[in-house]
C-alpha atoms as a PDB file:
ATOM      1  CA  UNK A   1      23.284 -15.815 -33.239  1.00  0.00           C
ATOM      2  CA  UNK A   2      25.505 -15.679 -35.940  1.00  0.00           C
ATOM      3  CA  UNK A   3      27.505 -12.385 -36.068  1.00  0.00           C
ATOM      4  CA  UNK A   4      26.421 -11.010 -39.695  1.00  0.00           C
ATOM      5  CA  UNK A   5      26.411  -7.119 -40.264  1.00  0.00           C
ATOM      6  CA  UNK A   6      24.038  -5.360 -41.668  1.00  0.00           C
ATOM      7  CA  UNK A   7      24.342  -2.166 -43.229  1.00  0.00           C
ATOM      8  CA  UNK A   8      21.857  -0.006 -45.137  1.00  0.00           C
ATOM      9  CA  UNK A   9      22.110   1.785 -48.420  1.00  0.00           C
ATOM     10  CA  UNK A  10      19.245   4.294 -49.086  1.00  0.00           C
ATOM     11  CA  UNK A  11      19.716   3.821 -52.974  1.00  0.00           C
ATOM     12  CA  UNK A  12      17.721   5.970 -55.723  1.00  0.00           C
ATOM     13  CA  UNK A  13      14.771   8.622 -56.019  1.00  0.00           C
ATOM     14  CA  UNK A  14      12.570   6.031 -54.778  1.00  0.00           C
ATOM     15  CA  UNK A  15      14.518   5.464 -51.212  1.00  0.00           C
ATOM     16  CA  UNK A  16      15.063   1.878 -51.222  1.00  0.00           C
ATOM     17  CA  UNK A  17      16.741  -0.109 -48.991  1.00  0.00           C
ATOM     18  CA  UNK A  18      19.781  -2.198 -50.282  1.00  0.00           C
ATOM     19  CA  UNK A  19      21.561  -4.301 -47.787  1.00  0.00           C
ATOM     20  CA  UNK A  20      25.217  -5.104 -47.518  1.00  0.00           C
ATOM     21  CA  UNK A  21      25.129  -8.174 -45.503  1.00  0.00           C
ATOM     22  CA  UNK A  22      28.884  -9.092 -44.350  1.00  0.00           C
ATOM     23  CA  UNK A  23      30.848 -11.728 -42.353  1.00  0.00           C
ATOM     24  CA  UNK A  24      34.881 -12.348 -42.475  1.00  0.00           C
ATOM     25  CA  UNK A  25      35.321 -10.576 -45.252  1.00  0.00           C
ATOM     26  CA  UNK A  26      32.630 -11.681 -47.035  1.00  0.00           C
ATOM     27  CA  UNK A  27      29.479  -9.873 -48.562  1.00  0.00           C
ATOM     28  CA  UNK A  28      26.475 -10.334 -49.898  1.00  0.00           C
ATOM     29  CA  UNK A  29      23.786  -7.678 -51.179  1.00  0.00           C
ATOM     30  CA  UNK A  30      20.207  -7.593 -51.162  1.00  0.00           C
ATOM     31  CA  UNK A  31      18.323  -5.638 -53.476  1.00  0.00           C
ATOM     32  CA  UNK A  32      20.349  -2.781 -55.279  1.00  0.00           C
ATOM     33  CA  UNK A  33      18.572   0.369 -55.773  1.00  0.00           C
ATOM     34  CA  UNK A  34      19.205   3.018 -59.225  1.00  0.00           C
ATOM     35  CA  UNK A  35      22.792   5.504 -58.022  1.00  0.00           C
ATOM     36  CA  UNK A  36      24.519   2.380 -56.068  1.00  0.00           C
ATOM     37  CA  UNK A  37      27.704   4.202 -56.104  1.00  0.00           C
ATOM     38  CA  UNK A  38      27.889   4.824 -52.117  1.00  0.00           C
ATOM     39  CA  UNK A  39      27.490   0.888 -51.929  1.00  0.00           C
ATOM     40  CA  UNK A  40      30.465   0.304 -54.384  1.00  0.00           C
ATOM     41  CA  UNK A  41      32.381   2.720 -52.355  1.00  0.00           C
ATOM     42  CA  UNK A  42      31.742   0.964 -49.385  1.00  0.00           C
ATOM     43  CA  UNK A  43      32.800  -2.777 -50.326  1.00  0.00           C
ATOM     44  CA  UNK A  44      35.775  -1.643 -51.726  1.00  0.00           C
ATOM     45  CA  UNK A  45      36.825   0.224 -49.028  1.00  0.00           C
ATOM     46  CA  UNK A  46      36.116  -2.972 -46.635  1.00  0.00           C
ATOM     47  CA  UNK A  47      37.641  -5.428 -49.407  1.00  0.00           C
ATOM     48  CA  UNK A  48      34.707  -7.436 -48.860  1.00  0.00           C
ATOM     49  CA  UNK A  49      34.630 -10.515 -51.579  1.00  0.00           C
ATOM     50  CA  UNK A  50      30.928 -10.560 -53.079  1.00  0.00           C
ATOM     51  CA  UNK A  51      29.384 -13.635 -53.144  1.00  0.00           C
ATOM     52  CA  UNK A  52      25.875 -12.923 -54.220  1.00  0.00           C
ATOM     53  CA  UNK A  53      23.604 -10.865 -55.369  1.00  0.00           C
ATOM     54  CA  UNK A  54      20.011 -11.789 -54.154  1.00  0.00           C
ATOM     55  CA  UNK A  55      16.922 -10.108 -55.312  1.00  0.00           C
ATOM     56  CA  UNK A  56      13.829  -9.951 -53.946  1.00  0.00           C
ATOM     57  CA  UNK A  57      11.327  -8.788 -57.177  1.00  0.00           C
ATOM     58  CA  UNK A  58      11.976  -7.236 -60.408  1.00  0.00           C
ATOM     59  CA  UNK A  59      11.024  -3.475 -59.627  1.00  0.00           C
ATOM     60  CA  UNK A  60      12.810  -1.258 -61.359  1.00  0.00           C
ATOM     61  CA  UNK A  61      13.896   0.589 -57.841  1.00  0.00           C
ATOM     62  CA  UNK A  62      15.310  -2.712 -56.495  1.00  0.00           C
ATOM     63  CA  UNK A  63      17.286  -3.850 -59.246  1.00  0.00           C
ATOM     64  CA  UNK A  64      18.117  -0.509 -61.282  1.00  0.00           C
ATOM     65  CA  UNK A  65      21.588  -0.975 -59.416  1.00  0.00           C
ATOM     66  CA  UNK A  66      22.717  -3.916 -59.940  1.00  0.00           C
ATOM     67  CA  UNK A  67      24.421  -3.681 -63.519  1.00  0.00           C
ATOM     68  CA  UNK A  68      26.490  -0.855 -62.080  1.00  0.00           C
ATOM     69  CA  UNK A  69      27.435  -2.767 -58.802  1.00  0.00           C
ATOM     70  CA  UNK A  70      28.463  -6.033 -60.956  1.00  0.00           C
ATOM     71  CA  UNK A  71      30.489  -3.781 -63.420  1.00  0.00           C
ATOM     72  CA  UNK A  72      32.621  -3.154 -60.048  1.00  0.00           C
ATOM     73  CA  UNK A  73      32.098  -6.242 -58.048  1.00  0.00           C
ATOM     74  CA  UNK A  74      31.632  -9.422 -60.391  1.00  0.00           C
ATOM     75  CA  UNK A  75      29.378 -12.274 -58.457  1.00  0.00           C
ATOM     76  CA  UNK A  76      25.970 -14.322 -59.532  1.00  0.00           C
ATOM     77  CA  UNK A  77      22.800 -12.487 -59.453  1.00  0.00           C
ATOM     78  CA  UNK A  78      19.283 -14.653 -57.626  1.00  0.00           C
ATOM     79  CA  UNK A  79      15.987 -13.908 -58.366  1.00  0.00           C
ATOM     80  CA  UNK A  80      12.621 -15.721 -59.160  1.00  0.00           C
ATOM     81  CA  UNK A  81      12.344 -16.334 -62.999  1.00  0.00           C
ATOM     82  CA  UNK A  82       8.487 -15.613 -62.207  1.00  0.00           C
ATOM     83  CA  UNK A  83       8.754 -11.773 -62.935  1.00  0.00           C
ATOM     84  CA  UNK A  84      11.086 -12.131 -65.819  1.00  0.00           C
ATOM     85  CA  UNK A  85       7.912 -10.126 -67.354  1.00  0.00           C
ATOM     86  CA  UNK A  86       8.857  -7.492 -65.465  1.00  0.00           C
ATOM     87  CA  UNK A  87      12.089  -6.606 -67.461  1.00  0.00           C
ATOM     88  CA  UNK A  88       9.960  -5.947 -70.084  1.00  0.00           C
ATOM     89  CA  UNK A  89      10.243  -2.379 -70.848  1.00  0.00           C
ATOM     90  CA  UNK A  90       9.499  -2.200 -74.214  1.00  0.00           C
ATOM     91  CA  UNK A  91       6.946   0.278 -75.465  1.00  0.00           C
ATOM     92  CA  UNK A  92       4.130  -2.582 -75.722  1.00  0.00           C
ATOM     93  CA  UNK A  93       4.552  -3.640 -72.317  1.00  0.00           C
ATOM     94  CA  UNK A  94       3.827  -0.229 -70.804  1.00  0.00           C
ATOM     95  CA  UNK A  95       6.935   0.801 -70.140  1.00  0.00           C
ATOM     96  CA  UNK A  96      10.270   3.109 -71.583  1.00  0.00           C
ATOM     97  CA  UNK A  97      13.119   1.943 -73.282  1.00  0.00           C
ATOM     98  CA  UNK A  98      15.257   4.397 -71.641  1.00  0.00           C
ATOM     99  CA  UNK A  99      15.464   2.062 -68.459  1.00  0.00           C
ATOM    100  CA  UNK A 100      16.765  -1.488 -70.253  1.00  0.00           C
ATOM    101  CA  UNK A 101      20.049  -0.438 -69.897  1.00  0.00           C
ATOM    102  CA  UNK A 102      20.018  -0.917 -66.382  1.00  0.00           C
ATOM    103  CA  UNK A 103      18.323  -4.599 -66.100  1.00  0.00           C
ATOM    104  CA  UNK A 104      20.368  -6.184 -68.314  1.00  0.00           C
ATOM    105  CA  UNK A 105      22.359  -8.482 -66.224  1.00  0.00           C
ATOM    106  CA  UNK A 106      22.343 -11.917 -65.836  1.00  0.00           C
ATOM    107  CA  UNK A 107      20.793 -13.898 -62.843  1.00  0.00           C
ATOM    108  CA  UNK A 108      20.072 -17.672 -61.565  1.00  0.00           C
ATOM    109  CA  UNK A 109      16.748 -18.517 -61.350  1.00  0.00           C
ATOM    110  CA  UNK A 110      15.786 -19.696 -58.031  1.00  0.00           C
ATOM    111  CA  UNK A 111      12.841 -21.101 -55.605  1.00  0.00           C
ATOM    112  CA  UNK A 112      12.363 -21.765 -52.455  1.00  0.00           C
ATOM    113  CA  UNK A 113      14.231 -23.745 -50.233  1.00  0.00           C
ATOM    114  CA  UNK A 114      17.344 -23.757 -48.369  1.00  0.00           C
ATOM    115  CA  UNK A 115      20.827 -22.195 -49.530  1.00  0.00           C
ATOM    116  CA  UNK A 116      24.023 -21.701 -48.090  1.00  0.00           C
ATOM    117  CA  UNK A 117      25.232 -17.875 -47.892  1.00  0.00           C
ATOM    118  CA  UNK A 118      28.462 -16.562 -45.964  1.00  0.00           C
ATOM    119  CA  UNK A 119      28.820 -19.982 -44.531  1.00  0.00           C
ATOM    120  CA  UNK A 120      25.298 -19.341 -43.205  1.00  0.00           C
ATOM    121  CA  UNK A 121      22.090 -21.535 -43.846  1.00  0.00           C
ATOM    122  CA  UNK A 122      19.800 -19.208 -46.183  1.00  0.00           C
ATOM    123  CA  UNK A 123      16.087 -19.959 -46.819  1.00  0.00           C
ATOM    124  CA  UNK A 124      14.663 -18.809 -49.771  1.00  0.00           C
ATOM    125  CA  UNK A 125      10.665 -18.305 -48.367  1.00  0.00           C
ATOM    126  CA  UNK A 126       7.924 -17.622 -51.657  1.00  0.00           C
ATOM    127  CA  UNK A 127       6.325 -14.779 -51.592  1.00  0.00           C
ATOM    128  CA  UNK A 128       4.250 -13.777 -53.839  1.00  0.00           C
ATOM    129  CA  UNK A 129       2.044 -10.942 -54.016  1.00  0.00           C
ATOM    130  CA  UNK A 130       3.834  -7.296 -54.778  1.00  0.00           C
ATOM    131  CA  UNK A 131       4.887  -9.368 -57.440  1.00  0.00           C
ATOM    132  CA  UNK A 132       4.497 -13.120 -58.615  1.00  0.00           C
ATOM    133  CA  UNK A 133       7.741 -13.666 -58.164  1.00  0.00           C
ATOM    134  CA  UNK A 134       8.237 -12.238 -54.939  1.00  0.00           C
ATOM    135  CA  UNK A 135      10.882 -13.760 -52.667  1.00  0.00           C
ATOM    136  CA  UNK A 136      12.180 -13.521 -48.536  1.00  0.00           C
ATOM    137  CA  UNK A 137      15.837 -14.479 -47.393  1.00  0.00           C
ATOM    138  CA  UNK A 138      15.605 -15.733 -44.106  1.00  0.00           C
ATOM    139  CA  UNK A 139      18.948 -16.345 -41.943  1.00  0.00           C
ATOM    140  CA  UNK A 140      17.878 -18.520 -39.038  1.00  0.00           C
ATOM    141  CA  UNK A 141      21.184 -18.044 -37.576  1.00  0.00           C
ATOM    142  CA  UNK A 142      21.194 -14.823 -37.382  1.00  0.00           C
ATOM    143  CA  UNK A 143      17.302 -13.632 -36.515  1.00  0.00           C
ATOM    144  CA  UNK A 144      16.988 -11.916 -39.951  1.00  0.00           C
ATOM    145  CA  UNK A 145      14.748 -11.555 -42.680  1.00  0.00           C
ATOM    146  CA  UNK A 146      14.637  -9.507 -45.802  1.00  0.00           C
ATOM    147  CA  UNK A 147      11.193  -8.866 -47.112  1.00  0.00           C
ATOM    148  CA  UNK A 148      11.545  -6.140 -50.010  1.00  0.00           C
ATOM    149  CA  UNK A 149       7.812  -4.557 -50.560  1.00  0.00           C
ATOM    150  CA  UNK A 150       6.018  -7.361 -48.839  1.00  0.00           C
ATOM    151  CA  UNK A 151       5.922  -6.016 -45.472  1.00  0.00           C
ATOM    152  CA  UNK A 152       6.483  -2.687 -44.124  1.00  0.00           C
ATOM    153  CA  UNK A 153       6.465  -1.115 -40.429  1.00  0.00           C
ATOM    154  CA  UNK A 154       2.559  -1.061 -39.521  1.00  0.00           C
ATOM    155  CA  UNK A 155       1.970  -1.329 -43.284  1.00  0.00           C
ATOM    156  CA  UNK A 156       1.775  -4.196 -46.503  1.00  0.00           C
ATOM    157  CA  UNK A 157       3.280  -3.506 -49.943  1.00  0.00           C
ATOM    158  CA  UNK A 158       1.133  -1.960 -53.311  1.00  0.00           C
ATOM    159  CA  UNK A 159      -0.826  -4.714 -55.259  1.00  0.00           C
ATOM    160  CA  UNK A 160      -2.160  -1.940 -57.941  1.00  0.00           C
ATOM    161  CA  UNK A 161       0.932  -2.783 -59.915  1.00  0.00           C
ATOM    162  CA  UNK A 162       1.176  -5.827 -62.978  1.00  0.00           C
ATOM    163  CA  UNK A 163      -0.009  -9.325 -61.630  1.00  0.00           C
ATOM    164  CA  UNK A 164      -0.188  -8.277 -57.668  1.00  0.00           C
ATOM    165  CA  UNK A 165      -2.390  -9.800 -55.784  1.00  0.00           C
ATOM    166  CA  UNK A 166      -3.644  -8.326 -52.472  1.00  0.00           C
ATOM    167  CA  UNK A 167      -4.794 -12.113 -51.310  1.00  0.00           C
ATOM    168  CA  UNK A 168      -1.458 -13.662 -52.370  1.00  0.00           C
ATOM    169  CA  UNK A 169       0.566 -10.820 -50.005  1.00  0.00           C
ATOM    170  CA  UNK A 170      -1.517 -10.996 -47.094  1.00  0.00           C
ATOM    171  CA  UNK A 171      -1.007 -14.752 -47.387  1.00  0.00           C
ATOM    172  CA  UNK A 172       2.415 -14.333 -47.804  1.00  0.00           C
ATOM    173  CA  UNK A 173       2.985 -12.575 -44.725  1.00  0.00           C
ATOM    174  CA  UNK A 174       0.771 -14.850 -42.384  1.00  0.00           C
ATOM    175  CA  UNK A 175       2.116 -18.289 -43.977  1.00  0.00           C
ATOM    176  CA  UNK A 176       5.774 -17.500 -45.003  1.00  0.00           C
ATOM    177  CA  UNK A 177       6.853 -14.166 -42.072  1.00  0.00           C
ATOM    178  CA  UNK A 178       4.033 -14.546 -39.225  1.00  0.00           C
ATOM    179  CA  UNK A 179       5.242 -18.049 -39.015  1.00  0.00           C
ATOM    180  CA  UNK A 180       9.346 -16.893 -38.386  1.00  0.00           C
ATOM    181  CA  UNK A 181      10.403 -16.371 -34.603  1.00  0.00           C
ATOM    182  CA  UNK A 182       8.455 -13.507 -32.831  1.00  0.00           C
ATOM    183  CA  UNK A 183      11.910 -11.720 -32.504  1.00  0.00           C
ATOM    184  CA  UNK A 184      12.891 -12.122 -36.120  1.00  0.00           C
ATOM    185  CA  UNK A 185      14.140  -8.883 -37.112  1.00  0.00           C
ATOM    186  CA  UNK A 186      12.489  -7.885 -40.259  1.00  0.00           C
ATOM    187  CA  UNK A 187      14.213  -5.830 -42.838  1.00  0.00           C
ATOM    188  CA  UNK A 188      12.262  -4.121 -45.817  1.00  0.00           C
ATOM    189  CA  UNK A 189      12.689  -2.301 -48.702  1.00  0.00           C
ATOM    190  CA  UNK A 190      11.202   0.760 -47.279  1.00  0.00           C
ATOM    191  CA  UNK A 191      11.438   2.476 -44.188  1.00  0.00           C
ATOM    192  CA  UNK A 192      13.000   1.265 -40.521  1.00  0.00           C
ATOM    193  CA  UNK A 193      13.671  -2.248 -39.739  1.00  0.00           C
ATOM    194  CA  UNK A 194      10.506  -3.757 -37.446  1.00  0.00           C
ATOM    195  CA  UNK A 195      10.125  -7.333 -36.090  1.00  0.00           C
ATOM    196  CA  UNK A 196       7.751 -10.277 -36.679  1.00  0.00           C
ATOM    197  CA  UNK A 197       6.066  -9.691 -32.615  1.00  0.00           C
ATOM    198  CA  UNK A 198       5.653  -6.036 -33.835  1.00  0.00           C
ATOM    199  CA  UNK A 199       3.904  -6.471 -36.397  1.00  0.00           C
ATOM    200  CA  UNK A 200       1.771  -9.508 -35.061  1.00  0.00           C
ATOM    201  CA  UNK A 201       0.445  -6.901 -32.244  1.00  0.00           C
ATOM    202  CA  UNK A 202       0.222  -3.508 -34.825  1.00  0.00           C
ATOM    203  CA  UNK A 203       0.096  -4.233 -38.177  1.00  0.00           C
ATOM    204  CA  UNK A 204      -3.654  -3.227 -39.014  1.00  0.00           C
ATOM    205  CA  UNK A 205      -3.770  -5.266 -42.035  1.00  0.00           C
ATOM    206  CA  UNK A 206      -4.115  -8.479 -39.573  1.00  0.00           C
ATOM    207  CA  UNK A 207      -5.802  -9.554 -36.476  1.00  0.00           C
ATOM    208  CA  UNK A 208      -5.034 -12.032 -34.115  1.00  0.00           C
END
């Protein structure tokens, strides 16, 4: 397997996982949660170049970071151009003005299908369901995969919020995760690390 490291950055009052995902000097970051200063900290100290940016929704919790982290560490930004609508804090759209300053960043739009990152192959799975526009980042090479709120240890991520869709997740999960390696480790954006077999056998959202 390839050697990648993984380190975890409890970002924000929401807890969420952001990943620093290095090889030979290189980086790149999953998800970046509001107060990313500790991550910051980190790549400089390891003089890691940043590559990428890769997000897996729109949230405010998994993105509030990123303006701050690209202020410090220039690289492209990838998300799914499906919850664009989610940026939309205006008053109209539910939500407070107060929090645009920290979404607005540019990003490539992207879909599935396979990528190249740290000289790794990178698949981009769909999957919608937390959010339309929900996407997975799958390293083959290295037995990884980083969910964001589609999966959770012995749990599934909140539909309740805009355009979720309970049906869409659980599908998700069976077609897109259930599908990877039994011993895929899977990393989400809350909560411990757990692993495709695990939550085959425990998850009590499915039954096989």
């Amino acid at each position: 397997m390839a050697r990648l490291i993984i380190e975890t950055f409890i970002l924000g009052p929401d807890e969420t996982n952001c990943y620093l995902v290095s090889m030979d000097g290189r980086a790149v970051v999953v998800d970046v949660g509001l107060e990313p200063g500790r991550l910051i900290e980190r790549i400089s100290a390891l003089g890691l170049d940043l590559e990428g940016v890769y997000l897996t929704h729109f949230h405010l919790d998994h993105i509030g970071g990123v303006k701050e982290l690209l202020e410090a560490h220039p690289a492209p930004v990838f998300a799914s151009a499906e919850d664009e609508f989610l940026k939309d804090f205006s008053f109209e759209a539910g939500g407070c003005r107060e929090f645009a300053r920290f979404i607005d960043f540019p990003y490539t739009a992207i879909g599935p299908g396979r990528r190249t990152a740290l000289a790794q192959p990178l698949f981009v799975l769909d999957t919608p369901g937390h959010t339309p526009g929900g996407l997975s980042y799958f390293f083959p090479a290295a037995g990884c995969v980083f969910v964001g709120d589609l999966l959770f240890m012995i749990a599934v991520g909140r539909t309740d919020l805009p355009r979720g869709s309970s049906s869409e997740l659980l599908s998700s999960i069976r077609s897109r995760i259930f599908t990877l390696p039994d011993d895929t480790r899977v990393y989400s954006g809350h909560g411990p690390m757990t692993t495709v077999r695990h939550e085959k056998a425990n998850n009590p959202h499915f039954i096989f």
